[in-house]
Protein backbone atom coordinates (compact mmCIF):
# COMPACT_ATOMS: atom_id res chain seq x y z
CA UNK A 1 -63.24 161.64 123.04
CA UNK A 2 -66.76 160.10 122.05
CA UNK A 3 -69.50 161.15 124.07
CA UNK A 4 -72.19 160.01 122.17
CA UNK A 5 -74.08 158.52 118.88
CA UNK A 6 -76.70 157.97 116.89
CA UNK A 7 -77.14 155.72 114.44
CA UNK A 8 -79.84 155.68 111.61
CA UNK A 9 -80.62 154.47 108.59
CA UNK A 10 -80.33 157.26 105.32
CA UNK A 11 -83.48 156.31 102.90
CA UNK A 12 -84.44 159.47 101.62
CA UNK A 13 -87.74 158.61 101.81
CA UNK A 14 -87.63 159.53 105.60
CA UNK A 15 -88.00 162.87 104.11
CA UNK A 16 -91.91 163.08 104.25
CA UNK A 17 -91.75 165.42 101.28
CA UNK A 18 -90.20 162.78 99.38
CA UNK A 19 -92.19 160.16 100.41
CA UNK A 20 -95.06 161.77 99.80
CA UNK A 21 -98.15 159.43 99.99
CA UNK A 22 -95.84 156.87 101.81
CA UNK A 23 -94.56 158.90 104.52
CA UNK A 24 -97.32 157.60 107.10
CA UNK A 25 -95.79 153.87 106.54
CA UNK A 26 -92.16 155.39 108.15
CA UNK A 27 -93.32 157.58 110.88
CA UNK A 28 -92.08 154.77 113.40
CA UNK A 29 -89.00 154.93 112.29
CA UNK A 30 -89.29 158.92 111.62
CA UNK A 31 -89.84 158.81 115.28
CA UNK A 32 -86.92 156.64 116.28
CA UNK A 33 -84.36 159.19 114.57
CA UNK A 34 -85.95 161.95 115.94
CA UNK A 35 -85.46 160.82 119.28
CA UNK A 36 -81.55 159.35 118.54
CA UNK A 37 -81.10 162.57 117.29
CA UNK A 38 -82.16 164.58 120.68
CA UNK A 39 -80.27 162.16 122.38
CA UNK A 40 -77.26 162.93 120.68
CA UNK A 41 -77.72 166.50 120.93
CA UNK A 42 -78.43 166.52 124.75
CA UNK A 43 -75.48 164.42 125.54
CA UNK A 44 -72.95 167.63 126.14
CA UNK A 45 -71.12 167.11 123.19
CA UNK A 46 -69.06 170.29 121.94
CA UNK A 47 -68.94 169.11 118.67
CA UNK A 48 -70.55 166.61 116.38
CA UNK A 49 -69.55 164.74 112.87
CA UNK A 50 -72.13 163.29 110.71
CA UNK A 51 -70.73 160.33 108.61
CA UNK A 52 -72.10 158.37 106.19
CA UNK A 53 -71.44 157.40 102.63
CA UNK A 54 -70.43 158.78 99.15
CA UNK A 55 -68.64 157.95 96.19
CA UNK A 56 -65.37 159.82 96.86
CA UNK A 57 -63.68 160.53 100.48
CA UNK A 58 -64.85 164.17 101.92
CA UNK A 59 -64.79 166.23 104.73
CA UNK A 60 -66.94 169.50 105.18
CA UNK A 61 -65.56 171.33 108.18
CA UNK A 62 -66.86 174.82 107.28
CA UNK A 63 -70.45 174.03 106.52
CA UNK A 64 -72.10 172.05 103.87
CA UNK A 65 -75.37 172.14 101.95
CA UNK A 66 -77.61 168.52 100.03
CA UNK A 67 -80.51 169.10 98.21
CA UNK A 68 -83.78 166.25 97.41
CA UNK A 69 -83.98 167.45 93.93
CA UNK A 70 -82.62 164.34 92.86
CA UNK A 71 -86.07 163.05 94.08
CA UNK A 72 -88.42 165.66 92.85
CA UNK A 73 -88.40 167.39 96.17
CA UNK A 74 -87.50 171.48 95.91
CA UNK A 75 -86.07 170.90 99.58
CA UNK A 76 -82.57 171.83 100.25
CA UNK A 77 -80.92 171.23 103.76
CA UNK A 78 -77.70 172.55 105.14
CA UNK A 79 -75.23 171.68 108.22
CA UNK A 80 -75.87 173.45 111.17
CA UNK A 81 -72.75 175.75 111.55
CA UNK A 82 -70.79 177.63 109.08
CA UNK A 83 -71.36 177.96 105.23
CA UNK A 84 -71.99 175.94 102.72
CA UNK A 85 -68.82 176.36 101.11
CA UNK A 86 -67.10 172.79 99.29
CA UNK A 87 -68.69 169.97 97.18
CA UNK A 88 -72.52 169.61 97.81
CA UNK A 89 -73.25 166.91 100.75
CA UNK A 90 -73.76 163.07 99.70
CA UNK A 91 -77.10 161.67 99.64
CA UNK A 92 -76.76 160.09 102.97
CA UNK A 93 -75.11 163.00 104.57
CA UNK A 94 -77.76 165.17 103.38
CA UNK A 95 -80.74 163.10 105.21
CA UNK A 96 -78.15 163.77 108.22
CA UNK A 97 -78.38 167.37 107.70
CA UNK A 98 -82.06 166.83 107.14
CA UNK A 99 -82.32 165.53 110.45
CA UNK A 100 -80.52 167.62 112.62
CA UNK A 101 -81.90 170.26 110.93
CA UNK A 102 -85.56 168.73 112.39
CA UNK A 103 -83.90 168.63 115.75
CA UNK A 104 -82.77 172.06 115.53
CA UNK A 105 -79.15 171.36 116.28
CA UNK A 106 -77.17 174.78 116.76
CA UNK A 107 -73.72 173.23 117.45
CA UNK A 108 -70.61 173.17 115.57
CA UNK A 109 -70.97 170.28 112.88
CA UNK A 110 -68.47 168.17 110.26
CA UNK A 111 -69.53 165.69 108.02
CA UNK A 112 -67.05 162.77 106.74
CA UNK A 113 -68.27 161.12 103.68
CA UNK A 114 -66.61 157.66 103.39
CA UNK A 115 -66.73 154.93 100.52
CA UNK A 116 -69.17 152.00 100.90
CA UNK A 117 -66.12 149.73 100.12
CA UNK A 118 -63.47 151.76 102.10
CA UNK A 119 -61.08 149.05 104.11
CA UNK A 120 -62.41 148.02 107.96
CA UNK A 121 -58.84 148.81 109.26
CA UNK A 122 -59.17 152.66 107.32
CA UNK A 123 -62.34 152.67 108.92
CA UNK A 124 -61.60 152.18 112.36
CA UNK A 125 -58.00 154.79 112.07
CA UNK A 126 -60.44 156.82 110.77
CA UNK A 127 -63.07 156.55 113.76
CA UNK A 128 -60.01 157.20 116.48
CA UNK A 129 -59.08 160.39 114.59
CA UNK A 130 -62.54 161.65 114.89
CA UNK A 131 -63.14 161.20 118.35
CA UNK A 132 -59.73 163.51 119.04
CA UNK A 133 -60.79 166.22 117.17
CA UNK A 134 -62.52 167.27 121.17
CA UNK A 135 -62.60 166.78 124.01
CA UNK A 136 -66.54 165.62 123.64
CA UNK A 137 -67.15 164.45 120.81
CA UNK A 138 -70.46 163.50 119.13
CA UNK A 139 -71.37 161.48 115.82
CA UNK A 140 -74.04 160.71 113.79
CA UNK A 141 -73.56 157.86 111.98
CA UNK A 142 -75.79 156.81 108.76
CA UNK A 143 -76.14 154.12 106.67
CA UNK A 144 -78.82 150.69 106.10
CA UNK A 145 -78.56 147.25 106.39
CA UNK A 146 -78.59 144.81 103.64
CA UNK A 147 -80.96 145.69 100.85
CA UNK A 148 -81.84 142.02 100.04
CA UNK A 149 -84.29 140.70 103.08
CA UNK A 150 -86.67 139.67 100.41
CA UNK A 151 -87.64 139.35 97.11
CA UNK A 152 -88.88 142.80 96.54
CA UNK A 153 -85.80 144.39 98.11
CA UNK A 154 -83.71 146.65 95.71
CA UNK A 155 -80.98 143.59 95.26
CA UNK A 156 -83.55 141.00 95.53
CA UNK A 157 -83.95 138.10 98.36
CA UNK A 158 -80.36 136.76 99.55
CA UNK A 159 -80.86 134.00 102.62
CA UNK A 160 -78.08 135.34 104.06
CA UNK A 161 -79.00 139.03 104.50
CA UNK A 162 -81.48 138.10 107.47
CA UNK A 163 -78.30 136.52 109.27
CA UNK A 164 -76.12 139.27 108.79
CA UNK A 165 -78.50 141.92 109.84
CA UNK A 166 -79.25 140.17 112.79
CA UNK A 167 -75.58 140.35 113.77
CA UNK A 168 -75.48 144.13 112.85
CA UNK A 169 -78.17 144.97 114.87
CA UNK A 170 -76.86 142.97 118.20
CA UNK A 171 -73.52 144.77 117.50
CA UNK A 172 -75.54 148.39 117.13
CA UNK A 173 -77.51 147.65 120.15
CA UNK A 174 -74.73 146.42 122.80
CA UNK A 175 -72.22 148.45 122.10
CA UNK A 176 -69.97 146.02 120.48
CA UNK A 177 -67.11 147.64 118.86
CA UNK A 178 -65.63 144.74 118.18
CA UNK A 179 -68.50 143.07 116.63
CA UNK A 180 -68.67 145.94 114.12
CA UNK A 181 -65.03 146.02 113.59
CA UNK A 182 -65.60 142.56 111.99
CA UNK A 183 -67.76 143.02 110.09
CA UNK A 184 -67.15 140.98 106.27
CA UNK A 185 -66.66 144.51 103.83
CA UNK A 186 -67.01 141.39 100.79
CA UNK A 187 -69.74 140.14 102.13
CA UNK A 188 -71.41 143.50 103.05
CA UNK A 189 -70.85 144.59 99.12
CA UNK A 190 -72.85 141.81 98.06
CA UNK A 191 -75.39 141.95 100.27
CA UNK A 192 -75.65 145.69 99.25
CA UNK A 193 -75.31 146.63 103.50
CA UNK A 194 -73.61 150.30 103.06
CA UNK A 195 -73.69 150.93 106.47
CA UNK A 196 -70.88 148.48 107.16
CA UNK A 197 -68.36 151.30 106.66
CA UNK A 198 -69.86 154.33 109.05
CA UNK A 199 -70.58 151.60 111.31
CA UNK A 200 -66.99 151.02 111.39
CA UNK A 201 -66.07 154.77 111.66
CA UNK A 202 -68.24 154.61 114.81
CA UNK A 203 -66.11 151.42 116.14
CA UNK A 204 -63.26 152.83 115.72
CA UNK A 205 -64.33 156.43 117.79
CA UNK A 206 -65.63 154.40 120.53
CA UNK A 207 -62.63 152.09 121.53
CA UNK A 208 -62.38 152.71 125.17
CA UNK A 209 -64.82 155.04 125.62
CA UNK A 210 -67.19 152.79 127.74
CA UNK A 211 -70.27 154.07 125.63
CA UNK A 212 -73.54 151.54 126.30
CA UNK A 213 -76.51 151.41 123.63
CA UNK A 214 -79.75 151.04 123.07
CA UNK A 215 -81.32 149.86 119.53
CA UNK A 216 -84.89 152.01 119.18
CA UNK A 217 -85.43 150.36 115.94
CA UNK A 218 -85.02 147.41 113.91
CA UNK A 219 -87.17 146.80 110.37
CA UNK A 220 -87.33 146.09 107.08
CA UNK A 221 -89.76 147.67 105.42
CA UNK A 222 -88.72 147.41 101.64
CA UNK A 223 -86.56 144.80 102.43
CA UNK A 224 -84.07 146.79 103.72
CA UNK A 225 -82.22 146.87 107.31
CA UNK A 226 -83.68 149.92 108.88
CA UNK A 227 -81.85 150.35 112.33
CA UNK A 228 -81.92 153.22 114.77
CA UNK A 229 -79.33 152.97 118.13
CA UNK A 230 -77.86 155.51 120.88
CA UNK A 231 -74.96 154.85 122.14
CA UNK A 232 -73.78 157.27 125.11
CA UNK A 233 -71.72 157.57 128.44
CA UNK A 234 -73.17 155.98 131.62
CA UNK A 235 -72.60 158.94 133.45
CA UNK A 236 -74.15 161.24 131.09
């Protein structure tokens, strides 16, 4: 069953290496992850499953590797436990790796990648079948908000992005599984929000698990939803 998450954003510019002169402007929410992240580890989970996006379905259950080269960056990462045998990690599951790699994580790991545009009702299946893969299970969960709070944003200014972030990051912060699980996948796509679909992994896993949350972290910087949550048992 879920134990546990943490949710955070996957700019690889949380990478300090990558963001080079910039990295001072994101040490809040550098900060926030960091301390999701030890949550997450510290809850007593046995195992833990990173998801987050990329262009094709995958699952790395025997280790995985992501590299910042892509960027510039000579910085490679790996999962914590096994090799790094299959396809390399997706962008966003590599800033996962990245960060539990920060936090030291020992345990057994998977990573899911998922499509942006996946269905909500694949999603959620998908979510329930995660959390049975232990008896404590943990996930990290990564993906941004809309990238069009303003004009500058990578998709430019939408009106309605502010709105629907807002309602993401209630959702992220209460717990609301339900909330998430409705989430619009249309209007997500145009309001280029690619954590609607890990979000919904996460809704799915946590169905009955009485988890409660906290949001650390809610920004925009570039005009994109930045948000940072644990979600965990009461009793643990």
């Amino acid at each position: 069953m879920l134990v546990a998450a943490a949710v955070c954003p996957c700019p690889p510019l949380l990478v300090p290496e990558v963001a080079a002169g910039a990295a001072p402007e994101l040490e809040p929410l550098r900060a926030a992850c960091a301390e999701a992240v030890g949550e997450l580890l510290a809850s007593g989970a046995e195992l833990i499953v990173v998801v987050g996006t990329g262009p094709t379905p995958e699952v790395w259950t025997e280790g995985g590797a992501g590299s910042f080269h892509r960027y510039g960056v000579e910085l490679a990462v790996r999962l914590p436990s096994g090799g790094v045998e299959g396809p390399e990690l997706s962008p966003s599951l590599t800033v996962g790796a990245w960060l539990l790699e920060q936090a030291g994580a020992v345990l057994p790991t998977h990573a899911c990648a998922v499509p942006a545009d996946a269905s909500s009702a694949r999603m959620l299946g998908l979510g329930k079948g995660l959390a049975d893969l232990a008896d404590r299970v943990g996930l990290l969960v990564l993906g941004d908000g809309s990238a069009r709070r303003s004009v500058k944003a990578p998709g430019y200014l939408d009106e309605r992005a502010d709105g629907y972030d807002a309602a993401a990051a209630r959702a992220l912060g209460a717990a609301d599984t339900e909330a998430l699980a409705a989430l619009d996948p249309v209007l997500s796509a145009e309001l280029l929000a690619d954590g609607r679909a890990p979000w919904q992994v996460l809704a799915g896993a946590a169905q009955g698990a009485g988890l409660t949350a906290r949001l650390r972290h809610d920004e925009a910087p570039y005009g994109v939803g930045y948000f940072v949550a644990s979600w965990s048992l009461i009793s643990s």
